[in-house]
C-alpha atoms as a PDB file:
ATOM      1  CA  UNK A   1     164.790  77.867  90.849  1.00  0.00           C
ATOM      2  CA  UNK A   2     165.505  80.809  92.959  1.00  0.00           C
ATOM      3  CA  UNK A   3     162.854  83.114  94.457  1.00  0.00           C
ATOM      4  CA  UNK A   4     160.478  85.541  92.015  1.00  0.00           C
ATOM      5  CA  UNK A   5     159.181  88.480  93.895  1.00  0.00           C
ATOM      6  CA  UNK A   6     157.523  91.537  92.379  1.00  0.00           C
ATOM      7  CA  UNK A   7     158.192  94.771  94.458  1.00  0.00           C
ATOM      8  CA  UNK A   8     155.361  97.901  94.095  1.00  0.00           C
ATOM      9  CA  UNK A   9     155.467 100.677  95.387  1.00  0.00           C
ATOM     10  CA  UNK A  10     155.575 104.826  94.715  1.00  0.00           C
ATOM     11  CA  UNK A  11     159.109 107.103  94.683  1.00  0.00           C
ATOM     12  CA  UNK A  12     159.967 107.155  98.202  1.00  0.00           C
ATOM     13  CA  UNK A  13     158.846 103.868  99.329  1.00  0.00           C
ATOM     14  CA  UNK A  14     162.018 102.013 100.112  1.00  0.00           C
ATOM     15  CA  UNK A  15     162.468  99.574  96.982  1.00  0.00           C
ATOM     16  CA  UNK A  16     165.560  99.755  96.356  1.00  0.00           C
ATOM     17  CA  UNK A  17     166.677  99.319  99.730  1.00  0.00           C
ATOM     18  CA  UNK A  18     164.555  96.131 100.432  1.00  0.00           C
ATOM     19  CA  UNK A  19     165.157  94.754  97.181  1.00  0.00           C
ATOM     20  CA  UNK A  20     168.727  95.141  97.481  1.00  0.00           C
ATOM     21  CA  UNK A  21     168.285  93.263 100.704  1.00  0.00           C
ATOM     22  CA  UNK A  22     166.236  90.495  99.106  1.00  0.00           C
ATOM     23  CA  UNK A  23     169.165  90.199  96.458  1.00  0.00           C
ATOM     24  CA  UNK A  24     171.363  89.322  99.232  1.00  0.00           C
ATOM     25  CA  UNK A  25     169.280  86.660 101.257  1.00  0.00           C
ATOM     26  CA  UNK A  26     167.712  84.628  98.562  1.00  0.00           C
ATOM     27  CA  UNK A  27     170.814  85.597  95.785  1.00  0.00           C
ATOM     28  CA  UNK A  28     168.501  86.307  93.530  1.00  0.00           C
ATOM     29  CA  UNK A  29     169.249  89.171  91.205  1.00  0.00           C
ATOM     30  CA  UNK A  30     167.911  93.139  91.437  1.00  0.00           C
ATOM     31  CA  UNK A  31     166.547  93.425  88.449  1.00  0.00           C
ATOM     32  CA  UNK A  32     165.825  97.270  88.052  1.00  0.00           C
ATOM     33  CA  UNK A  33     164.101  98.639  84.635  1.00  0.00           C
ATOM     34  CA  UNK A  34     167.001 101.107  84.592  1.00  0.00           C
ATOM     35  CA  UNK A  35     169.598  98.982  85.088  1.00  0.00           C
ATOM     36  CA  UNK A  36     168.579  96.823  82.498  1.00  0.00           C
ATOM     37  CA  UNK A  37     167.994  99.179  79.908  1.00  0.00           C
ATOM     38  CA  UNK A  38     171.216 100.793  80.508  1.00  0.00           C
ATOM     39  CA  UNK A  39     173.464  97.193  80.793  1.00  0.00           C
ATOM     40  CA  UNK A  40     171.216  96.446  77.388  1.00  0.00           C
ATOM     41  CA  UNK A  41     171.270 100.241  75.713  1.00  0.00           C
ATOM     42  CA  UNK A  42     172.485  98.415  72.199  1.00  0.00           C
ATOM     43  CA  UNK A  43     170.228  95.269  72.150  1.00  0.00           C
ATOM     44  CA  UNK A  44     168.544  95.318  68.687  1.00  0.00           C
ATOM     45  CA  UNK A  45     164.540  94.911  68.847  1.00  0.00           C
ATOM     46  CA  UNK A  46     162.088  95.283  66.255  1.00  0.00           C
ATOM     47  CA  UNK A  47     161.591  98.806  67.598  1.00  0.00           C
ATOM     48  CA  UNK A  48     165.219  99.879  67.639  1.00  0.00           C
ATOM     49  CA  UNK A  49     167.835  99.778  70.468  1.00  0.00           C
ATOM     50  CA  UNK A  50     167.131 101.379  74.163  1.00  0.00           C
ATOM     51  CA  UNK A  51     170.212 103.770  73.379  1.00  0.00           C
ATOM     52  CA  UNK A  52     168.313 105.305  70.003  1.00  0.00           C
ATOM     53  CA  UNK A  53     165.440 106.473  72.258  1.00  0.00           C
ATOM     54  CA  UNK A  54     167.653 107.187  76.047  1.00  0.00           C
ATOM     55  CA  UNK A  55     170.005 109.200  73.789  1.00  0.00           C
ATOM     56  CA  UNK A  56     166.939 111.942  72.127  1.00  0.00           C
ATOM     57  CA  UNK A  57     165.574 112.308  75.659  1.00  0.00           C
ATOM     58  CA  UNK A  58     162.900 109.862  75.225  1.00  0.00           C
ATOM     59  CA  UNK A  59     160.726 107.355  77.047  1.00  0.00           C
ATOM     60  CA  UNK A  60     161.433 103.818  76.113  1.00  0.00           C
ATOM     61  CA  UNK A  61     158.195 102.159  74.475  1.00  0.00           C
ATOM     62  CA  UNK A  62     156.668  99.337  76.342  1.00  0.00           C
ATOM     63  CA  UNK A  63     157.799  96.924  73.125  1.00  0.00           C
ATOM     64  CA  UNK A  64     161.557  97.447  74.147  1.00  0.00           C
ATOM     65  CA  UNK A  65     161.551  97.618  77.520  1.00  0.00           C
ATOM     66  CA  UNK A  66     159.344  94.660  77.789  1.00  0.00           C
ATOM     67  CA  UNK A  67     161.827  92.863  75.934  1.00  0.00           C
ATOM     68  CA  UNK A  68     164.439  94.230  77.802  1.00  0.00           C
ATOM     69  CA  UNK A  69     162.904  92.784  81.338  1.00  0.00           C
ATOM     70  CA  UNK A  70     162.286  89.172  79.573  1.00  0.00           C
ATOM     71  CA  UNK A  71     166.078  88.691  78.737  1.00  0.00           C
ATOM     72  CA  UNK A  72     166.842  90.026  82.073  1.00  0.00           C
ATOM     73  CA  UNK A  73     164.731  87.824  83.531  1.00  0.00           C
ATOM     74  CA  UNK A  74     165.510  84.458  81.427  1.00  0.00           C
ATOM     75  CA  UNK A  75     169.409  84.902  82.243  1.00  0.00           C
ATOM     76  CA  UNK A  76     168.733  85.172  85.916  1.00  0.00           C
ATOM     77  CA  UNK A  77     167.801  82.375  88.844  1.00  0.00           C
ATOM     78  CA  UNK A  78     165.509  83.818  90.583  1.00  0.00           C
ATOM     79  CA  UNK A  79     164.959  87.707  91.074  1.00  0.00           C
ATOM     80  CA  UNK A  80     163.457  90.658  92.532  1.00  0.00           C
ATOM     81  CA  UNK A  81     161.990  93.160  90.176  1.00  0.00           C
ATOM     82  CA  UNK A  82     161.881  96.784  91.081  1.00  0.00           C
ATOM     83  CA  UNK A  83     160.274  99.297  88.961  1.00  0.00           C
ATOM     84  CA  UNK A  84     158.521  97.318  86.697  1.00  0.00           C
ATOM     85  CA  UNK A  85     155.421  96.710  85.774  1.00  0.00           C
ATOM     86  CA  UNK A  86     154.705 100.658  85.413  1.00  0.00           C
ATOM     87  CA  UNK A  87     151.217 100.033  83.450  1.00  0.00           C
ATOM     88  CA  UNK A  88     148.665  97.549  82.844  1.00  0.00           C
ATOM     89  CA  UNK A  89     150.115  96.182  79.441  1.00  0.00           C
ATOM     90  CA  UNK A  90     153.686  95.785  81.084  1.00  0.00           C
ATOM     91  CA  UNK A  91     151.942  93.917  83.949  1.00  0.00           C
ATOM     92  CA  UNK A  92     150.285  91.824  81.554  1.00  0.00           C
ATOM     93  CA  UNK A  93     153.021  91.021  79.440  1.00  0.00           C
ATOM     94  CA  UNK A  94     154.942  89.837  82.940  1.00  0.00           C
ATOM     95  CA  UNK A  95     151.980  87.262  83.117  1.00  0.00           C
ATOM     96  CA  UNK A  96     152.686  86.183  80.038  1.00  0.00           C
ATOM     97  CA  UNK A  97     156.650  85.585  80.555  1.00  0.00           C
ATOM     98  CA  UNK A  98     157.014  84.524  83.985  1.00  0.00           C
ATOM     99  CA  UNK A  99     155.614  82.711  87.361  1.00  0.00           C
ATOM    100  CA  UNK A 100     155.830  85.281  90.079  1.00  0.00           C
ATOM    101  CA  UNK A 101     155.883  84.202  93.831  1.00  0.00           C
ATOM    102  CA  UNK A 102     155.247  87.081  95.519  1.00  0.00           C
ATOM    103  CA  UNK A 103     153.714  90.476  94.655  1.00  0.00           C
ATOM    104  CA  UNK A 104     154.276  92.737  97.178  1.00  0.00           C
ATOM    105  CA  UNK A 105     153.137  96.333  97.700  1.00  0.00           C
ATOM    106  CA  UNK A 106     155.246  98.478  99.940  1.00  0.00           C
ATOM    107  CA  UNK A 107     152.513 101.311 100.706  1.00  0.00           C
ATOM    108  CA  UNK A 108     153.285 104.405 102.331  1.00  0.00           C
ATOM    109  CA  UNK A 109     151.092 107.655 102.667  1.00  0.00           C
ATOM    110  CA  UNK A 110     152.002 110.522 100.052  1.00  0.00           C
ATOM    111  CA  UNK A 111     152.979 113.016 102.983  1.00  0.00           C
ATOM    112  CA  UNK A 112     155.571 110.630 104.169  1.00  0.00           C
ATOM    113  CA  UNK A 113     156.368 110.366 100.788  1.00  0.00           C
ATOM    114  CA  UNK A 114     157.188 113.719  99.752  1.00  0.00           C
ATOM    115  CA  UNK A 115     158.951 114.157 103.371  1.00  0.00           C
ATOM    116  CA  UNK A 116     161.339 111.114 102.737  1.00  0.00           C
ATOM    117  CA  UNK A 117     161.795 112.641  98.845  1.00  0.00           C
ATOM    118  CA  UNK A 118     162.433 116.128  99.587  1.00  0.00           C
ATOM    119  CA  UNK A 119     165.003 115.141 102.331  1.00  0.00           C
ATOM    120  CA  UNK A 120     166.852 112.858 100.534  1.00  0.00           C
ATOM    121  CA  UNK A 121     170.595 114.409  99.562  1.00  0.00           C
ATOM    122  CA  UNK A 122     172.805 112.742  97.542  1.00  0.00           C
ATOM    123  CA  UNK A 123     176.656 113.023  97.766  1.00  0.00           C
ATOM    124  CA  UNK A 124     177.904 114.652  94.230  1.00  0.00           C
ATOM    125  CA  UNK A 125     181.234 112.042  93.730  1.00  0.00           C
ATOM    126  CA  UNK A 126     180.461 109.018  95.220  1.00  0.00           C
ATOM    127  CA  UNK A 127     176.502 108.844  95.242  1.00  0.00           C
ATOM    128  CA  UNK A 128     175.709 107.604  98.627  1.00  0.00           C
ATOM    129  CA  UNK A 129     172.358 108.519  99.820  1.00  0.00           C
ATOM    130  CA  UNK A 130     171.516 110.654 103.020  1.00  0.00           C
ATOM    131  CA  UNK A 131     168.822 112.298 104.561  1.00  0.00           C
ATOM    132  CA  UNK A 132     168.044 115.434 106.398  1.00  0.00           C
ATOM    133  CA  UNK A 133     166.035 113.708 109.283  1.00  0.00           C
ATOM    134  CA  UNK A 134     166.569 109.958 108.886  1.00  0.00           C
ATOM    135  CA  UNK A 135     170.023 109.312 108.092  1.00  0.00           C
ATOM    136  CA  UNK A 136     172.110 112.724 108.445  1.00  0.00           C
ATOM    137  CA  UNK A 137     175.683 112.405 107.899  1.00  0.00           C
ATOM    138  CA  UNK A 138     177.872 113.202 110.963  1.00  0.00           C
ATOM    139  CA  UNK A 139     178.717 116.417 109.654  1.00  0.00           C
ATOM    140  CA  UNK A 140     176.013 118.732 107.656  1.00  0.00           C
ATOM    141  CA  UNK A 141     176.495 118.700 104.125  1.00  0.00           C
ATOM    142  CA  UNK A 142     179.926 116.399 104.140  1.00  0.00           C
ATOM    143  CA  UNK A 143     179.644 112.673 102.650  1.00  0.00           C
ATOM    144  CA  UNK A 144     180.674 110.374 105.187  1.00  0.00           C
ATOM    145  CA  UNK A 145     182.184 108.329 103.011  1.00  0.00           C
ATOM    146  CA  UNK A 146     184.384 110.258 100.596  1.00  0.00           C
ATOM    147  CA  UNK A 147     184.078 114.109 102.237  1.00  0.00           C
ATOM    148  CA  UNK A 148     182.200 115.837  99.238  1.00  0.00           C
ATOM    149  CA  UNK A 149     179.593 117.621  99.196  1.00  0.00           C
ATOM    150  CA  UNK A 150     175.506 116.289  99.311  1.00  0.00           C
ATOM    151  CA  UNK A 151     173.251 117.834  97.413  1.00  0.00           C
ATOM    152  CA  UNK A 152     169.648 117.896  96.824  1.00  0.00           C
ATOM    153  CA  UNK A 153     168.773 115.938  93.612  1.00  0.00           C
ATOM    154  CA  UNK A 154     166.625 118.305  91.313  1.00  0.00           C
ATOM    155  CA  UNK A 155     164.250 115.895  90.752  1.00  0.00           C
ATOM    156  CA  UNK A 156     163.764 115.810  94.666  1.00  0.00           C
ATOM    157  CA  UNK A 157     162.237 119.288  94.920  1.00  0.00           C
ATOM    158  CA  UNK A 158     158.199 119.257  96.655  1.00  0.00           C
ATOM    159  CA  UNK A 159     157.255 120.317  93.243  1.00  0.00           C
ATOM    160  CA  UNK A 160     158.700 118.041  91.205  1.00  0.00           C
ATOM    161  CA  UNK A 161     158.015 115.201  93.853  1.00  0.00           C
ATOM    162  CA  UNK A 162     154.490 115.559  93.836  1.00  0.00           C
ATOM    163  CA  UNK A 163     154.307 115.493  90.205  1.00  0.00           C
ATOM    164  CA  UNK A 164     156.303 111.980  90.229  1.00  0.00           C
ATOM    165  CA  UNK A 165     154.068 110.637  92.918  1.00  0.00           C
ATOM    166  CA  UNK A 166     150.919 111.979  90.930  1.00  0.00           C
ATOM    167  CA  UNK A 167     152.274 110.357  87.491  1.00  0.00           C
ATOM    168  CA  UNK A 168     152.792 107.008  89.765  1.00  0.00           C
ATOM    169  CA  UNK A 169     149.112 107.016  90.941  1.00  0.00           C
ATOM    170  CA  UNK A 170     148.151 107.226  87.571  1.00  0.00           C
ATOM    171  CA  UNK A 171     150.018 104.966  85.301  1.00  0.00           C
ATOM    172  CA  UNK A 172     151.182 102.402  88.592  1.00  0.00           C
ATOM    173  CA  UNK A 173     147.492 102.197  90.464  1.00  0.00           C
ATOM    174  CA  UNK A 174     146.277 100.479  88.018  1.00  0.00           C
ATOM    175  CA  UNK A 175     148.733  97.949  88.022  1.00  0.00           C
ATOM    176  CA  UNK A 176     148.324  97.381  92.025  1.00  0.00           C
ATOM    177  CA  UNK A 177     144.276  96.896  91.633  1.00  0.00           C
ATOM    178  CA  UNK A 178     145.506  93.979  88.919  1.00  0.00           C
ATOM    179  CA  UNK A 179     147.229  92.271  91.388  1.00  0.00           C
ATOM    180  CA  UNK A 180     145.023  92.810  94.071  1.00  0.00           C
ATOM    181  CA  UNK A 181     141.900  91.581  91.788  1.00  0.00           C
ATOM    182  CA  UNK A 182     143.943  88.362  90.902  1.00  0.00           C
ATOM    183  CA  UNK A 183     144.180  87.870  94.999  1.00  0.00           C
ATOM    184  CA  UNK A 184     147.529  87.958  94.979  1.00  0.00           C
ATOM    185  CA  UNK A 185     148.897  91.094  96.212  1.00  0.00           C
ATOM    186  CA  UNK A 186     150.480  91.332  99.716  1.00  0.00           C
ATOM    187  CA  UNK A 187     150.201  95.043 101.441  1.00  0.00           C
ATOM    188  CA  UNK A 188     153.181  95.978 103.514  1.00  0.00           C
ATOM    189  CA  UNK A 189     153.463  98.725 105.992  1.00  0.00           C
ATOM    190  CA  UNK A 190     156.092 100.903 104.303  1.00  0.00           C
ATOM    191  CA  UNK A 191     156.366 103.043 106.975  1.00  0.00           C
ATOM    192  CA  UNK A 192     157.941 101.183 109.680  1.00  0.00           C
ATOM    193  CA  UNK A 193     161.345 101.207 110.293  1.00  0.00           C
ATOM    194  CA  UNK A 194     163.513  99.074 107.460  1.00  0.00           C
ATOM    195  CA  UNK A 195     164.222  96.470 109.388  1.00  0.00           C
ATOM    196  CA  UNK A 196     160.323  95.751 110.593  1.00  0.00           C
ATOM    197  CA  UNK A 197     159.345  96.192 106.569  1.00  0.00           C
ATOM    198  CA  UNK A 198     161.997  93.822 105.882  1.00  0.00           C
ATOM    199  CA  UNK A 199     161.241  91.445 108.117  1.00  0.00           C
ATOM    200  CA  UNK A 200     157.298  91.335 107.241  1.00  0.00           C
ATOM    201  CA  UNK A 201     158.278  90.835 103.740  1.00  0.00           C
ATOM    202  CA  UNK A 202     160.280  87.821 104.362  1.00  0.00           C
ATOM    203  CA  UNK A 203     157.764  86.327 106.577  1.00  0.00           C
ATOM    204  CA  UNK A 204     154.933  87.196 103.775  1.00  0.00           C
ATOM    205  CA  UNK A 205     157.487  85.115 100.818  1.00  0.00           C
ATOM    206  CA  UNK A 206     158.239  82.342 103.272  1.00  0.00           C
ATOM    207  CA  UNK A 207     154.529  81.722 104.205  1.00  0.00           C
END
């Protein structure tokens, strides 16, 4: 059985960049709540499909995206999840379902945080991700890859940042006390570069 490692941590805080990583030296699968939901937007539950709710605008209940995770989950060998548990009852549920190896928090102060967020531009065709300080693209405002345009995602504006981060604390905290009052939560220093954050995580799951 592959590796099963639980990734926390607010918008901003590199998940999807170490889990993507991860993927690739334990291949396991990156299982992302997203991902899933969309890859499974017509499987029937006893609430209704994902796509009923995604396509009025609304949030997905626990019920369905719980059940959602747990077929992701039982199809793959191993896997790093990545944006899920977002509450106490998901977290819980996860107990129920599954054995996880590692639960790992990447944490990262809020001001680096929004600074990382509002940064962040996003190339309009092909979607690769730069940054206005950490990863500029050779020439301002020009994809590297494809030679479109980057733009600032709306959802990556201070205001609506620090409303994401503040919705995080409180549904997501929670969840990251649970783990840390079963003893098994694992703090990593999210702020170092990616390479040091993804080497401490692999020492932390190999230990």
């Amino acid at each position: 059985m592959g590796k099963r490692i639980l990734l926390l941590g607010a918008p901003g805080a590199g998940k999807g960049t170490q889990s993507k990583q991860l993927a690739e030296k334990y291949d396991i699968e990156h299982v992302t709540t997203g991902d899933a939901l969309r890859a499974n937007k017509d499987m029937e539950t006893e609430y209704g499909t994902p796509r009923s709710f995604m396509e009025k605008g609304e949030l997905v209940p626990d019920a369905v995206v719980n059940e959602i995770v747990r077929a992701a989950l039982e199809d793959a060998d191993g896997y790093v999840l990545d944006g899920y548990p977002r509450n106490l009852s998901q977290a819980e549920y996860l107990t129920e379902i599954t054995d996880l190896d590692a639960v790992l928090y990447l944490k990262v102060a809020e001001s680096e945080l929004v600074e990382r967020l509002t940064g962040r531009r996003v190339c309009s065709e092909c979607g690769t991700n730069f940054h206005v300080k950490f990863n500029q693209p050779e020439e301002e405002g020009v994809c590297d890859e494809c030679g479109s345009e980057l733009a600032q995602r709306d959802d990556d504006t201070e205001e609506t940042v620090r409303e994401r981060l503040s919705v995080f604390e409180e549904n997501t905290a929670p969840v990251i006390e649970h783990y840390r009052d079963e003893g098994v939560l694992v703090e990593i220093d999210g702020e170092q570069t990616p390479d040091e954050v993804f080497d401490d995580i692999a020492a932390t799951i190999e230990s």
